[in-house]
PDB file of N, CA and C in Angstrom:
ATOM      1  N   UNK A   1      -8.930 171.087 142.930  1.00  0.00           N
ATOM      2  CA  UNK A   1      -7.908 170.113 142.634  1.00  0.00           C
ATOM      3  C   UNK A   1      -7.627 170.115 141.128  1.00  0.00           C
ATOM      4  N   UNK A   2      -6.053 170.295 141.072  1.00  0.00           N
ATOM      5  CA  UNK A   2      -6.031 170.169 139.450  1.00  0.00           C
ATOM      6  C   UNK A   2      -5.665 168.650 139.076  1.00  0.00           C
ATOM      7  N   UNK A   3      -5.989 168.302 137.717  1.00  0.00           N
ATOM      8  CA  UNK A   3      -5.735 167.014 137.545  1.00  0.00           C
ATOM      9  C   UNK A   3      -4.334 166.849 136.575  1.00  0.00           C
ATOM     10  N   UNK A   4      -3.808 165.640 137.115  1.00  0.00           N
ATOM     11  CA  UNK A   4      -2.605 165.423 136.637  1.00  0.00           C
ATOM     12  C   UNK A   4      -2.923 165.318 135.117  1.00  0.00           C
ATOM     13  N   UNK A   5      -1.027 165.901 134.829  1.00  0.00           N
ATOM     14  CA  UNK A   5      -1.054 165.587 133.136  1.00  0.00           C
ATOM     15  C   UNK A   5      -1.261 164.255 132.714  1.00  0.00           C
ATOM     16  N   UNK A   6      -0.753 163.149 133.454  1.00  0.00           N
ATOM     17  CA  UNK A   6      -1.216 161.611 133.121  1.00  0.00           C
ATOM     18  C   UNK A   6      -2.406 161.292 132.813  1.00  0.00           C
ATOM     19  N   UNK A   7      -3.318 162.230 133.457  1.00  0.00           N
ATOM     20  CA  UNK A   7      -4.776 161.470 133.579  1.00  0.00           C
ATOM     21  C   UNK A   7      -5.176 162.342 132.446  1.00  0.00           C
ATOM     22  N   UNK A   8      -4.311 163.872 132.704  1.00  0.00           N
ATOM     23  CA  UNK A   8      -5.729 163.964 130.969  1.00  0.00           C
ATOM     24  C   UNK A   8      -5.167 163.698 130.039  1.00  0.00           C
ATOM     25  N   UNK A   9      -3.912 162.898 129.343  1.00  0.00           N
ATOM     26  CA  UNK A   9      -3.370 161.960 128.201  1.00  0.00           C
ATOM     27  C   UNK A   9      -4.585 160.886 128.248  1.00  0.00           C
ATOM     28  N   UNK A  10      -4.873 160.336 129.291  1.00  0.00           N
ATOM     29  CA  UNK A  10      -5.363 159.158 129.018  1.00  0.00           C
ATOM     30  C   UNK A  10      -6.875 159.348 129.255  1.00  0.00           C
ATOM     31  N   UNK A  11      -7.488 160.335 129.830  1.00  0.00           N
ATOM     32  CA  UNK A  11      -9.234 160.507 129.962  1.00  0.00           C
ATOM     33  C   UNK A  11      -9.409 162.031 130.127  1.00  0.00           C
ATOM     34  N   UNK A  12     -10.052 162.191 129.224  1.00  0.00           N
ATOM     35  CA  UNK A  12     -10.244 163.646 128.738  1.00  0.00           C
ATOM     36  C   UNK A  12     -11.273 164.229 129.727  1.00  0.00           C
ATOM     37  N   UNK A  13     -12.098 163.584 130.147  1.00  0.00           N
ATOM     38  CA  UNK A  13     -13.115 163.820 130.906  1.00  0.00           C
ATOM     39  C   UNK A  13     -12.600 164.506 132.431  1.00  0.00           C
ATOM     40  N   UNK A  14     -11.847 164.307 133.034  1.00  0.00           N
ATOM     41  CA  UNK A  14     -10.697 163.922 133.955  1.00  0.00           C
ATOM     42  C   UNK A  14     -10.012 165.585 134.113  1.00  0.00           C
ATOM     43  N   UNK A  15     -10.266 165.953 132.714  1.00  0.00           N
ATOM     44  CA  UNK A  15      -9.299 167.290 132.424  1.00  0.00           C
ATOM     45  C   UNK A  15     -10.737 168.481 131.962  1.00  0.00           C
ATOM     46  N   UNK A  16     -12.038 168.259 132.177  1.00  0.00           N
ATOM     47  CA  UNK A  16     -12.561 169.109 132.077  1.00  0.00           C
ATOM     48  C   UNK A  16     -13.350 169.822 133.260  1.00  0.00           C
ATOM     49  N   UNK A  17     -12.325 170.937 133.450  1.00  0.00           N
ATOM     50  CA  UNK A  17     -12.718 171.143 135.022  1.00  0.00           C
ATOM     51  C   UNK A  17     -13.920 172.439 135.299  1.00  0.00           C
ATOM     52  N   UNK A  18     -14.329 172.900 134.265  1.00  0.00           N
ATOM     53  CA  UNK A  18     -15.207 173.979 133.543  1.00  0.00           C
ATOM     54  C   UNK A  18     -16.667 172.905 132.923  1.00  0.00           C
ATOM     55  N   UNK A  19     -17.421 174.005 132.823  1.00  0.00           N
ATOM     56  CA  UNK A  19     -18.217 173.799 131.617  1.00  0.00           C
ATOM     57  C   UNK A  19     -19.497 173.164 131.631  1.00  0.00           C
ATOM     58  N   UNK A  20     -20.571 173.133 130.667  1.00  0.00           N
ATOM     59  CA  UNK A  20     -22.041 173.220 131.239  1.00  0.00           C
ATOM     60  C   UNK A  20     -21.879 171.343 131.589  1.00  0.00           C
ATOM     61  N   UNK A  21     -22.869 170.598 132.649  1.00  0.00           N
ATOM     62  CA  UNK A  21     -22.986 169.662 132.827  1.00  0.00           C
ATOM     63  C   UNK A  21     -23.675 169.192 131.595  1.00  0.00           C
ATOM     64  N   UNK A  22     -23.427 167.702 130.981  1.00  0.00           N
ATOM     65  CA  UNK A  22     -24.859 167.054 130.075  1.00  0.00           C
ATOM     66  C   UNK A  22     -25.808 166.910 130.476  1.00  0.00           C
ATOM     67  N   UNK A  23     -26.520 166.938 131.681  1.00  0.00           N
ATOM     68  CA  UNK A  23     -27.899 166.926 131.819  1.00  0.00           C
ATOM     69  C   UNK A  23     -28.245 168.139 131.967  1.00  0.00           C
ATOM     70  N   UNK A  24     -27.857 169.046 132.062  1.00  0.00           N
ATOM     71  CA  UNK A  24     -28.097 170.960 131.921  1.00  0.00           C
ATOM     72  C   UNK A  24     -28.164 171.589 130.514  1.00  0.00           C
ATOM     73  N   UNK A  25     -27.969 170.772 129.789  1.00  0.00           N
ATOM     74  CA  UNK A  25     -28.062 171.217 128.056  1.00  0.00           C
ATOM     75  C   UNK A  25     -29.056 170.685 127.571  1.00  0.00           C
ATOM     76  N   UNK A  26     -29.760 171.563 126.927  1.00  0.00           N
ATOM     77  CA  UNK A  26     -31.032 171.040 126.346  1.00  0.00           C
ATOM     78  C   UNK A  26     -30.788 170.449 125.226  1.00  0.00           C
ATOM     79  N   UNK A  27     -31.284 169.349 124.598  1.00  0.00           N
ATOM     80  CA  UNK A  27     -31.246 169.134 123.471  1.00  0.00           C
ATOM     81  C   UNK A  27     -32.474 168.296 122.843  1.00  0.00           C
ATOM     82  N   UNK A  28     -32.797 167.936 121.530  1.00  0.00           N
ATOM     83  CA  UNK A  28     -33.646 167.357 120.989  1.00  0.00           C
ATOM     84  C   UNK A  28     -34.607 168.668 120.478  1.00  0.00           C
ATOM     85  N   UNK A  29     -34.443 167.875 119.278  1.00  0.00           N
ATOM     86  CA  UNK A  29     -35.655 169.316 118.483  1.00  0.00           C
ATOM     87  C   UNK A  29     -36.735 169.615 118.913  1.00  0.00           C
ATOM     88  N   UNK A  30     -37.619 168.578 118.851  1.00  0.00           N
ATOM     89  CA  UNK A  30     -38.747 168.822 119.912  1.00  0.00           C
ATOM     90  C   UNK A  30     -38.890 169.513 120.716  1.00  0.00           C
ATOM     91  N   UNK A  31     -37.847 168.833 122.131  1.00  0.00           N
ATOM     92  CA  UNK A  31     -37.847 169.957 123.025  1.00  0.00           C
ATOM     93  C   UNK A  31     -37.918 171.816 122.884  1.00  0.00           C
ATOM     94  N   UNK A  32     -36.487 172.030 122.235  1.00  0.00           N
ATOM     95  CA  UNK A  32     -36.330 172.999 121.518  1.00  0.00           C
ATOM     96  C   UNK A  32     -37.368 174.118 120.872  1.00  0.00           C
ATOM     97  N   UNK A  33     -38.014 173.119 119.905  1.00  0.00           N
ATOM     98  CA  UNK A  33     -38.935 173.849 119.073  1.00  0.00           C
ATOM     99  C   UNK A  33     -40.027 174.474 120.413  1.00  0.00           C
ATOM    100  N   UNK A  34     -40.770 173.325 121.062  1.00  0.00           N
ATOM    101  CA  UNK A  34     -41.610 173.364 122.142  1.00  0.00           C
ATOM    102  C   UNK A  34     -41.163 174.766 122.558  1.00  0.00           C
ATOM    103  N   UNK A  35     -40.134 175.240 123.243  1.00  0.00           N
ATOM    104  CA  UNK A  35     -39.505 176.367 124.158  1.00  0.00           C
ATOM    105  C   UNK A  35     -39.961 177.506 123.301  1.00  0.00           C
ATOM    106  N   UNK A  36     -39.386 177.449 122.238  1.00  0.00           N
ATOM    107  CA  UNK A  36     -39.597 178.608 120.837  1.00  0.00           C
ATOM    108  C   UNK A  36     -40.782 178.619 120.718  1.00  0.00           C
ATOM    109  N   UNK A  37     -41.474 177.862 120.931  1.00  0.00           N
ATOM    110  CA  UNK A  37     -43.255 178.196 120.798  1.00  0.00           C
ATOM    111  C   UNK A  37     -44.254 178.158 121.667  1.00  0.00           C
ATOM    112  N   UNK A  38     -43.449 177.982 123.253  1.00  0.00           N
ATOM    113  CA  UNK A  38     -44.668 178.049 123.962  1.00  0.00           C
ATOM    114  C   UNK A  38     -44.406 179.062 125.271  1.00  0.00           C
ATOM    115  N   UNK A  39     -42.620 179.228 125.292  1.00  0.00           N
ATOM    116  CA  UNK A  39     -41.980 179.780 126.210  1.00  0.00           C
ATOM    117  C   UNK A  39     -42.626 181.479 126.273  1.00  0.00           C
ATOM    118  N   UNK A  40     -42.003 181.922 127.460  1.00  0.00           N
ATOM    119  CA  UNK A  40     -42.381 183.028 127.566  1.00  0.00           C
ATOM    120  C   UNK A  40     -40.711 183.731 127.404  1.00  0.00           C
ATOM    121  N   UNK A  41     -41.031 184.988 126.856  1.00  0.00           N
ATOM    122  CA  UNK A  41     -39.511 185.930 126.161  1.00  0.00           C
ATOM    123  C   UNK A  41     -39.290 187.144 127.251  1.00  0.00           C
ATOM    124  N   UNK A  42     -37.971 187.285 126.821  1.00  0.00           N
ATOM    125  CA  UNK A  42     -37.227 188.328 127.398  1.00  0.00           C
ATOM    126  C   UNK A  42     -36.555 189.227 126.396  1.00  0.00           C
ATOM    127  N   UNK A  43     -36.379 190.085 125.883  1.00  0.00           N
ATOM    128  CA  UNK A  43     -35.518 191.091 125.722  1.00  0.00           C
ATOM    129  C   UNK A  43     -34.502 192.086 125.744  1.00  0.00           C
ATOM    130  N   UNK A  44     -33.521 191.748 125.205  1.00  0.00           N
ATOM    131  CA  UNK A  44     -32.655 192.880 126.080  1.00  0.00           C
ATOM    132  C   UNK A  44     -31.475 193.013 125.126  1.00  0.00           C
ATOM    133  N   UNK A  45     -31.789 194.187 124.434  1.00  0.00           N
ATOM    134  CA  UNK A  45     -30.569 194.421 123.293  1.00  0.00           C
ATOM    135  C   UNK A  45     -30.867 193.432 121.817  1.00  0.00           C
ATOM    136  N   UNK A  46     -29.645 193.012 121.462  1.00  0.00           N
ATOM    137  CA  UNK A  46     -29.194 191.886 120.775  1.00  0.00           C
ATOM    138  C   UNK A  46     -29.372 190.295 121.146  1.00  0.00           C
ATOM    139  N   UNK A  47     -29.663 190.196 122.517  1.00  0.00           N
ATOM    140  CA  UNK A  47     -30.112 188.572 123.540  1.00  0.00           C
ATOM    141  C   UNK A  47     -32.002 188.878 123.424  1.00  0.00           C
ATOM    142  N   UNK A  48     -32.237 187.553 122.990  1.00  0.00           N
ATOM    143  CA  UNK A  48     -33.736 187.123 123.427  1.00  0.00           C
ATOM    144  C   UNK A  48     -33.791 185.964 124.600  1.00  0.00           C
ATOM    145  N   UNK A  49     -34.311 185.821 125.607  1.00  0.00           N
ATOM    146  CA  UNK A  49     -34.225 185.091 126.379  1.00  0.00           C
ATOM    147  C   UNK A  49     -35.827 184.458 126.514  1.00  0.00           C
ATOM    148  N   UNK A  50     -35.480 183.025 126.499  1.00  0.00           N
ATOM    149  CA  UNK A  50     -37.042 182.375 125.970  1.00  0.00           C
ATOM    150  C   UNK A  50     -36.634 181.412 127.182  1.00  0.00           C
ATOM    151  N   UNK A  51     -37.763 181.256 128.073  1.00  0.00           N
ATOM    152  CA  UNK A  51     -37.817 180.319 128.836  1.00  0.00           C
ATOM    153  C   UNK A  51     -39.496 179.825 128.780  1.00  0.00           C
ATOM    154  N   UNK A  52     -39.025 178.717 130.380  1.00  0.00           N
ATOM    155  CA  UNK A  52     -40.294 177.890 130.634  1.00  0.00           C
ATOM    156  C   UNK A  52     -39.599 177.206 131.743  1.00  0.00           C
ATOM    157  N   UNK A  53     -40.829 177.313 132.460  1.00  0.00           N
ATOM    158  CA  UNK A  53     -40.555 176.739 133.666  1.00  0.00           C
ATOM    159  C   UNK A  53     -40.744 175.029 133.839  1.00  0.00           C
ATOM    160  N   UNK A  54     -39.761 174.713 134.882  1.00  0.00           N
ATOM    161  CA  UNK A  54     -39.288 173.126 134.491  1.00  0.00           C
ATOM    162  C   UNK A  54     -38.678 172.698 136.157  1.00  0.00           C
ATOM    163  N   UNK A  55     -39.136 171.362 136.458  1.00  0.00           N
ATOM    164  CA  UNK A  55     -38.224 170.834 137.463  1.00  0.00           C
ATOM    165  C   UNK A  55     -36.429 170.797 137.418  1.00  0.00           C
ATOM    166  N   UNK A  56     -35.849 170.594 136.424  1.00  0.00           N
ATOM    167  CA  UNK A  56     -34.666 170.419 135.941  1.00  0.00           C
ATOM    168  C   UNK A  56     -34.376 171.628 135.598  1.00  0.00           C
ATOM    169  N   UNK A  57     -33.046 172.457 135.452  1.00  0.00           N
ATOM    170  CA  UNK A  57     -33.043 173.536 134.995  1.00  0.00           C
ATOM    171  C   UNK A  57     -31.989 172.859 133.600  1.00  0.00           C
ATOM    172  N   UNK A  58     -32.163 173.772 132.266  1.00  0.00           N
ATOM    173  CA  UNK A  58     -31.573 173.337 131.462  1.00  0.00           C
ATOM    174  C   UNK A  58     -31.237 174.761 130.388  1.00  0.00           C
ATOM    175  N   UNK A  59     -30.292 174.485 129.256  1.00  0.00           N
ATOM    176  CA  UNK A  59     -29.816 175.776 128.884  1.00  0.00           C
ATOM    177  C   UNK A  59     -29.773 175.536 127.604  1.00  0.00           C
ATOM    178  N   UNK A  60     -29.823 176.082 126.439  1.00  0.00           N
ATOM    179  CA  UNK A  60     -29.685 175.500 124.798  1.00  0.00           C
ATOM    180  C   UNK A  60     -29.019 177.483 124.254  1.00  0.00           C
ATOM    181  N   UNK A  61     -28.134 177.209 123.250  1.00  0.00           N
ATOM    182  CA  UNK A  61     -27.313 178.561 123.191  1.00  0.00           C
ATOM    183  C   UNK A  61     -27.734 179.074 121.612  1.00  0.00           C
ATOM    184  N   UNK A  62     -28.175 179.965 121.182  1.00  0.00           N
ATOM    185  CA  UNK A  62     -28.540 179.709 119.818  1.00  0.00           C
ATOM    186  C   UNK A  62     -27.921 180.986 119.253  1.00  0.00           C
ATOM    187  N   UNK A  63     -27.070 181.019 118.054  1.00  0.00           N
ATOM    188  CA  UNK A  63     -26.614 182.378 117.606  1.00  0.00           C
ATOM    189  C   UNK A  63     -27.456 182.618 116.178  1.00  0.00           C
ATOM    190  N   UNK A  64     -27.971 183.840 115.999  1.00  0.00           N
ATOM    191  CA  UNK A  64     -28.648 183.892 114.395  1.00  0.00           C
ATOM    192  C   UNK A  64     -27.043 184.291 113.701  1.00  0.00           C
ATOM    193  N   UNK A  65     -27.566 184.156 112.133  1.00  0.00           N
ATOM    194  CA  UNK A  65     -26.419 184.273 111.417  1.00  0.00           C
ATOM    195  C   UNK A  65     -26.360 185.647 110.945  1.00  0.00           C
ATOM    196  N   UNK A  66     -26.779 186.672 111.551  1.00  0.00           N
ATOM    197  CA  UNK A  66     -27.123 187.925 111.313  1.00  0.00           C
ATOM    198  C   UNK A  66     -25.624 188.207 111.613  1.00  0.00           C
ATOM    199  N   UNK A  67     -25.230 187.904 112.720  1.00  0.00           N
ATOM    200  CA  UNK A  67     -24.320 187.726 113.734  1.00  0.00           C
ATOM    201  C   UNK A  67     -23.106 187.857 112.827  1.00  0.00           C
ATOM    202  N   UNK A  68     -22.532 186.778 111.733  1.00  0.00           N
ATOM    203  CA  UNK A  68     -21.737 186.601 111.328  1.00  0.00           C
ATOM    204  C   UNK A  68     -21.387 185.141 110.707  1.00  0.00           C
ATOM    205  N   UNK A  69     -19.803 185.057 110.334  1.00  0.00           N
ATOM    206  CA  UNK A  69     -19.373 183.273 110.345  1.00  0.00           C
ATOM    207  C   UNK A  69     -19.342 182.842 111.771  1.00  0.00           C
ATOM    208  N   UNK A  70     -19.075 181.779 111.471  1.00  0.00           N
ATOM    209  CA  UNK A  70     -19.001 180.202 112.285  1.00  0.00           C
ATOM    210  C   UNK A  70     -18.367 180.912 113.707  1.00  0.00           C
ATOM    211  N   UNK A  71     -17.487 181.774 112.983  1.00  0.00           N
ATOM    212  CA  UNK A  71     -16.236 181.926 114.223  1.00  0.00           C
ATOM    213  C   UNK A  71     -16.904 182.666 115.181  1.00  0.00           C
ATOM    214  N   UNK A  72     -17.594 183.863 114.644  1.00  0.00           N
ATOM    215  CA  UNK A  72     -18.167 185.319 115.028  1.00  0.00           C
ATOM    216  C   UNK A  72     -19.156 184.166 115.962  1.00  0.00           C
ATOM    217  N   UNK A  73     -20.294 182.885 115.540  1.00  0.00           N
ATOM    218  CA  UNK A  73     -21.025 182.981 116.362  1.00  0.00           C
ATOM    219  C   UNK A  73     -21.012 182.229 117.820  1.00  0.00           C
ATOM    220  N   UNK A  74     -19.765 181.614 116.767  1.00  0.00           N
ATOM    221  CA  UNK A  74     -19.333 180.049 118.292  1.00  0.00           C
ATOM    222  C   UNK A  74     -18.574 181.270 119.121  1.00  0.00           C
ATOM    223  N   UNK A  75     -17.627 182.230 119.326  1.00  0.00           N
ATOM    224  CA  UNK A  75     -17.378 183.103 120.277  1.00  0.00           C
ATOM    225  C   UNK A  75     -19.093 183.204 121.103  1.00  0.00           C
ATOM    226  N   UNK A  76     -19.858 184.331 120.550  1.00  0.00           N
ATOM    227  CA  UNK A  76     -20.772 184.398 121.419  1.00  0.00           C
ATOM    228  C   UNK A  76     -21.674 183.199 122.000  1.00  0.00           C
ATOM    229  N   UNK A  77     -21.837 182.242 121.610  1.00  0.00           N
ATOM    230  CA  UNK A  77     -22.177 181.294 122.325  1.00  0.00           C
ATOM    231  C   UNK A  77     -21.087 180.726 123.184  1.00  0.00           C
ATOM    232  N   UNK A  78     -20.063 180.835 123.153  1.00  0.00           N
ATOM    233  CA  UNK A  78     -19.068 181.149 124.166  1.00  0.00           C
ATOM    234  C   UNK A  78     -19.213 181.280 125.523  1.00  0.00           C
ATOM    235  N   UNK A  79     -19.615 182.645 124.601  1.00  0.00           N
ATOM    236  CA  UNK A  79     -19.382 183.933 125.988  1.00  0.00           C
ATOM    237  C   UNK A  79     -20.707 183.526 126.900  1.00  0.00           C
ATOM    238  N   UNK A  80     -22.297 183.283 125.924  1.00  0.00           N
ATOM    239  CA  UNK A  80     -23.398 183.292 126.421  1.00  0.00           C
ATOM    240  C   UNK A  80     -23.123 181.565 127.829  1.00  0.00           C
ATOM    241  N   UNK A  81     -22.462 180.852 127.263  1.00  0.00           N
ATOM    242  CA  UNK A  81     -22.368 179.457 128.365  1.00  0.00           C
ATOM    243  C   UNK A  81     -21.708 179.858 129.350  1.00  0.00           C
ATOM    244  N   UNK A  82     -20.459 180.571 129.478  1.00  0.00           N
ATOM    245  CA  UNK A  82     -19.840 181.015 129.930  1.00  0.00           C
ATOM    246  C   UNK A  82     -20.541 181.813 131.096  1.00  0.00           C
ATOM    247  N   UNK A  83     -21.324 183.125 130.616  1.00  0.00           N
ATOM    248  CA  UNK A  83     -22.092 183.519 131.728  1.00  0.00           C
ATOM    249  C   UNK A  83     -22.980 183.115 132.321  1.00  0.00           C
ATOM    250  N   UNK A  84     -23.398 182.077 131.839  1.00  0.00           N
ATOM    251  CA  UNK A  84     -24.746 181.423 133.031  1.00  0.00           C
ATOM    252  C   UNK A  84     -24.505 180.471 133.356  1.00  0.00           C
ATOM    253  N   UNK A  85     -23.239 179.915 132.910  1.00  0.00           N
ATOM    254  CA  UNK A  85     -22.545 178.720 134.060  1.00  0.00           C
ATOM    255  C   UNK A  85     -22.040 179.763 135.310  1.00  0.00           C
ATOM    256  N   UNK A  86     -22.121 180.948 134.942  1.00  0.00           N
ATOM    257  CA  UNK A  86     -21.441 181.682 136.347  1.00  0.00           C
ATOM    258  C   UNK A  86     -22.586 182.305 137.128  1.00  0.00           C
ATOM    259  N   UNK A  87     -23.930 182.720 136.570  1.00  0.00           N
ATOM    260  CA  UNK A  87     -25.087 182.817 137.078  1.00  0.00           C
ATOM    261  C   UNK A  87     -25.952 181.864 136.751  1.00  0.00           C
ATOM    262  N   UNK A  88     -26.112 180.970 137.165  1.00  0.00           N
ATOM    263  CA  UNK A  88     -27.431 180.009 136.944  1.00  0.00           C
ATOM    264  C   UNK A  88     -27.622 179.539 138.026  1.00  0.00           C
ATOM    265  N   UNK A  89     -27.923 180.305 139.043  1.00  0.00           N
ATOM    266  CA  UNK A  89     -28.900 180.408 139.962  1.00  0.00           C
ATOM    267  C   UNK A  89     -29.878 181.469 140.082  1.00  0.00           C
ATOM    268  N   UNK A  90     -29.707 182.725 139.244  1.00  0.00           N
ATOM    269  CA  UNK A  90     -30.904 183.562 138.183  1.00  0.00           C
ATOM    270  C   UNK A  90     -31.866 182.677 137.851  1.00  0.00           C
ATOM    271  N   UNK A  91     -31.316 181.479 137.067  1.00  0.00           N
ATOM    272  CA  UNK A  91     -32.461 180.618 135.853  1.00  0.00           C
ATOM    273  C   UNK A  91     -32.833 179.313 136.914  1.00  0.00           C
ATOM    274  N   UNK A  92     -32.470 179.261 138.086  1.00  0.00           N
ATOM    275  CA  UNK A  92     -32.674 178.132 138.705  1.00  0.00           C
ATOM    276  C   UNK A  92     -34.583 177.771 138.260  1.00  0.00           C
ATOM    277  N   UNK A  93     -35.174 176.399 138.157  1.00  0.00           N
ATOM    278  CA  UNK A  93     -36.074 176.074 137.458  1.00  0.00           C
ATOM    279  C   UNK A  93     -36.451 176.240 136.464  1.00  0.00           C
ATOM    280  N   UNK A  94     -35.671 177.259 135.691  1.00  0.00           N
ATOM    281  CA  UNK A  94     -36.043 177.099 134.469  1.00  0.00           C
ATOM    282  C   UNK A  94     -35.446 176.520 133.539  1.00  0.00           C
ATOM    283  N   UNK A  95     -36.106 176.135 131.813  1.00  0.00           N
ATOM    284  CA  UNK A  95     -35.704 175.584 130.871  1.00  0.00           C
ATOM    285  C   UNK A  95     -35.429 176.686 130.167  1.00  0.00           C
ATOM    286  N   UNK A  96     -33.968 177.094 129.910  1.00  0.00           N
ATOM    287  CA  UNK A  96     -33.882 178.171 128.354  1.00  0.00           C
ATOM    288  C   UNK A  96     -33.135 178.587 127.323  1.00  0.00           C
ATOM    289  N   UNK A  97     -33.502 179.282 126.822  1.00  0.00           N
ATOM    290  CA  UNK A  97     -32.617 179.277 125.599  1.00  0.00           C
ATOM    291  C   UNK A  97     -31.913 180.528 125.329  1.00  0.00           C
ATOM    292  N   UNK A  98     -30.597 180.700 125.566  1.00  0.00           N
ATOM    293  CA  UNK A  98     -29.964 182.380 124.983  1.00  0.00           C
ATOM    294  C   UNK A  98     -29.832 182.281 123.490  1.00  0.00           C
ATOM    295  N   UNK A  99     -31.050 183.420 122.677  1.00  0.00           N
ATOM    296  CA  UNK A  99     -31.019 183.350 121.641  1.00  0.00           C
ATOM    297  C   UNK A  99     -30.090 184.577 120.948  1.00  0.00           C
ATOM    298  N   UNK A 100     -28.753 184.950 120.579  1.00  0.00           N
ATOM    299  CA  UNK A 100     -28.324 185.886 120.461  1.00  0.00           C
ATOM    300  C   UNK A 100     -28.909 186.624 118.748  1.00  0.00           C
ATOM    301  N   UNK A 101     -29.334 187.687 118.582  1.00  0.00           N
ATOM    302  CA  UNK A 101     -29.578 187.896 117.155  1.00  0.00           C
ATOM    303  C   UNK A 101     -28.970 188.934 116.802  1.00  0.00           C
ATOM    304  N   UNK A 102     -27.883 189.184 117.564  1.00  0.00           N
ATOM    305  CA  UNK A 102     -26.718 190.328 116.803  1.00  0.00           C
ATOM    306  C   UNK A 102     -25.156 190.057 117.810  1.00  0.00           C
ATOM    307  N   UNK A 103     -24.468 190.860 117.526  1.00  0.00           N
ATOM    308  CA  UNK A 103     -23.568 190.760 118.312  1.00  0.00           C
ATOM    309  C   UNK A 103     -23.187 191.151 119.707  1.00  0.00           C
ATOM    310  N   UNK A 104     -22.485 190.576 120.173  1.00  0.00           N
ATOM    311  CA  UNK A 104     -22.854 190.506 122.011  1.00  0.00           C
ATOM    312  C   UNK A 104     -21.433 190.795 122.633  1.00  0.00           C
ATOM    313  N   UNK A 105     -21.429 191.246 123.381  1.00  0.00           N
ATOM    314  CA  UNK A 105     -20.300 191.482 124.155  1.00  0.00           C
ATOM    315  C   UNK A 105     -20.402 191.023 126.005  1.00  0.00           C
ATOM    316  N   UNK A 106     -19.136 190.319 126.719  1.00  0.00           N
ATOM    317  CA  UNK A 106     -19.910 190.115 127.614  1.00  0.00           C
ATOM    318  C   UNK A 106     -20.789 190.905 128.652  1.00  0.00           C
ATOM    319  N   UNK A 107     -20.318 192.202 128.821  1.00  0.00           N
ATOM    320  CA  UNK A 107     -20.684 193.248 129.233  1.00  0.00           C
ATOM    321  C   UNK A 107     -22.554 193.099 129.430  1.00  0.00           C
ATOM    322  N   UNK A 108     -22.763 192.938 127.739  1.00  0.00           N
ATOM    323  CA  UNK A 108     -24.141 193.181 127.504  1.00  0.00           C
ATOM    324  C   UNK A 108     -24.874 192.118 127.937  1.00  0.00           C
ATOM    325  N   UNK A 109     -23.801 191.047 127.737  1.00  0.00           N
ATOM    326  CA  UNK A 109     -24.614 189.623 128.631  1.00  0.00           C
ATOM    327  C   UNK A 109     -25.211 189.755 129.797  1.00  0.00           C
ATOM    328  N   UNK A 110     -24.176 190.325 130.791  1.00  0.00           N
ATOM    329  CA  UNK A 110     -24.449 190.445 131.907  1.00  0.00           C
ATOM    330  C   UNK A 110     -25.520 191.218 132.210  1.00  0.00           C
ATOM    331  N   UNK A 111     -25.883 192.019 131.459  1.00  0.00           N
ATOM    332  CA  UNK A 111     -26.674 193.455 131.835  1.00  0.00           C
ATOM    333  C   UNK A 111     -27.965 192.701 131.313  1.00  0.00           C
ATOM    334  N   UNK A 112     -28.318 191.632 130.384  1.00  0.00           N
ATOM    335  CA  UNK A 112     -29.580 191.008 130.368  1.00  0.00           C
ATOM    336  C   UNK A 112     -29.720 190.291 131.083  1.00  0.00           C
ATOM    337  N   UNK A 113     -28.645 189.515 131.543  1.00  0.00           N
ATOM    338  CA  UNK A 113     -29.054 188.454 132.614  1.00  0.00           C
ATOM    339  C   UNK A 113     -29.571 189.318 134.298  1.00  0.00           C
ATOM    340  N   UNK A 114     -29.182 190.668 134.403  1.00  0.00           N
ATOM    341  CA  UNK A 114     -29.408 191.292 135.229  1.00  0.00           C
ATOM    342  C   UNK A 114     -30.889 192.056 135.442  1.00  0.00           C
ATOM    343  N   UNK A 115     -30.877 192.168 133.693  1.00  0.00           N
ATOM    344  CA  UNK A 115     -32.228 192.607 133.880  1.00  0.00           C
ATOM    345  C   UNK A 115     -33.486 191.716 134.172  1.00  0.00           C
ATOM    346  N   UNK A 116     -33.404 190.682 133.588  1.00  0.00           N
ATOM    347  CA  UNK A 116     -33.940 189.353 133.394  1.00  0.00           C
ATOM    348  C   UNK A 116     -34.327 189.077 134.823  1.00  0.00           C
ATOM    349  N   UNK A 117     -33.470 189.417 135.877  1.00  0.00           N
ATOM    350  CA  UNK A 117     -33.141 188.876 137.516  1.00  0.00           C
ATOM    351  C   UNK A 117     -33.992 189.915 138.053  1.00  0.00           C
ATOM    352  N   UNK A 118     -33.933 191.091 137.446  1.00  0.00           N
ATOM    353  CA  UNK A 118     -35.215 192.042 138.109  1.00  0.00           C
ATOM    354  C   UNK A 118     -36.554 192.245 137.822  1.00  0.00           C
ATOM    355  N   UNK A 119     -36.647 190.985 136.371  1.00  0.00           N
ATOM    356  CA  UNK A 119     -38.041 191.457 136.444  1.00  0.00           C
ATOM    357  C   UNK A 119     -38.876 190.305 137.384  1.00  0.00           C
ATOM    358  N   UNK A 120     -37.686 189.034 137.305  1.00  0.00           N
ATOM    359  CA  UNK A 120     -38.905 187.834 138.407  1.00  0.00           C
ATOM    360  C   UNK A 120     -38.890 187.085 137.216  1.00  0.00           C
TER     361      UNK A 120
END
């Protein structure tokens, strides 16, 4: 169902028919840091994939600045929400974090999230 132009003038919320839920985004440093230091890693290219297993599944997007400006990294964190709002039933139970530390294409996304899916 698309939503009328009336409703998204007046509630923005109304008009976002995409995009990660707020209780699916990780946030709080703590948390965060916790993942980065206790999680177990993945590899694959330019993507580090750091998880931990969790009742809730949740997602946090992180670009290094190796990467580039602002622009260069908010694209790939983009792209990285983008693909695991379309696979995140791969990460089902888990808590994690796509850490990108170079540049990414979606292509290559996919091919970690694929690999990621074969190892278990």
């Amino acid at each position: 169902m698309v939503p009328d132009k009336e409703d998204c003038n007046t509630d923005t919320k109304k008009c976002k028919r995409f995009g990660l839920p707020e209780i699916e985004r990780l946030k709080g440093k703590q948390v965060i840091k916790s993942i980065f230091r206790n999680g177990r890693k993945s590899r694959s290219g330019n993507l580090i994939i750091i998880y931990l297993l969790s009742e809730k599944p949740q997602a946090g997007f992180v670009a290094s600045k190796k990467i580039g400006g602002a622009v260069k990294r908010n694209r790939v964190k983009r792209l990285l929400r983008e693909a695991y709002r379309m696979n995140k039933e791969i990460f089902k139970g888990l808590k994690v974090i796509f850490y990108a530390v170079g540049p990414l294409t979606h292509k290559e996304i996919l091919g970690a999230f694929k690999k990621f899916r074969e190892r278990g």
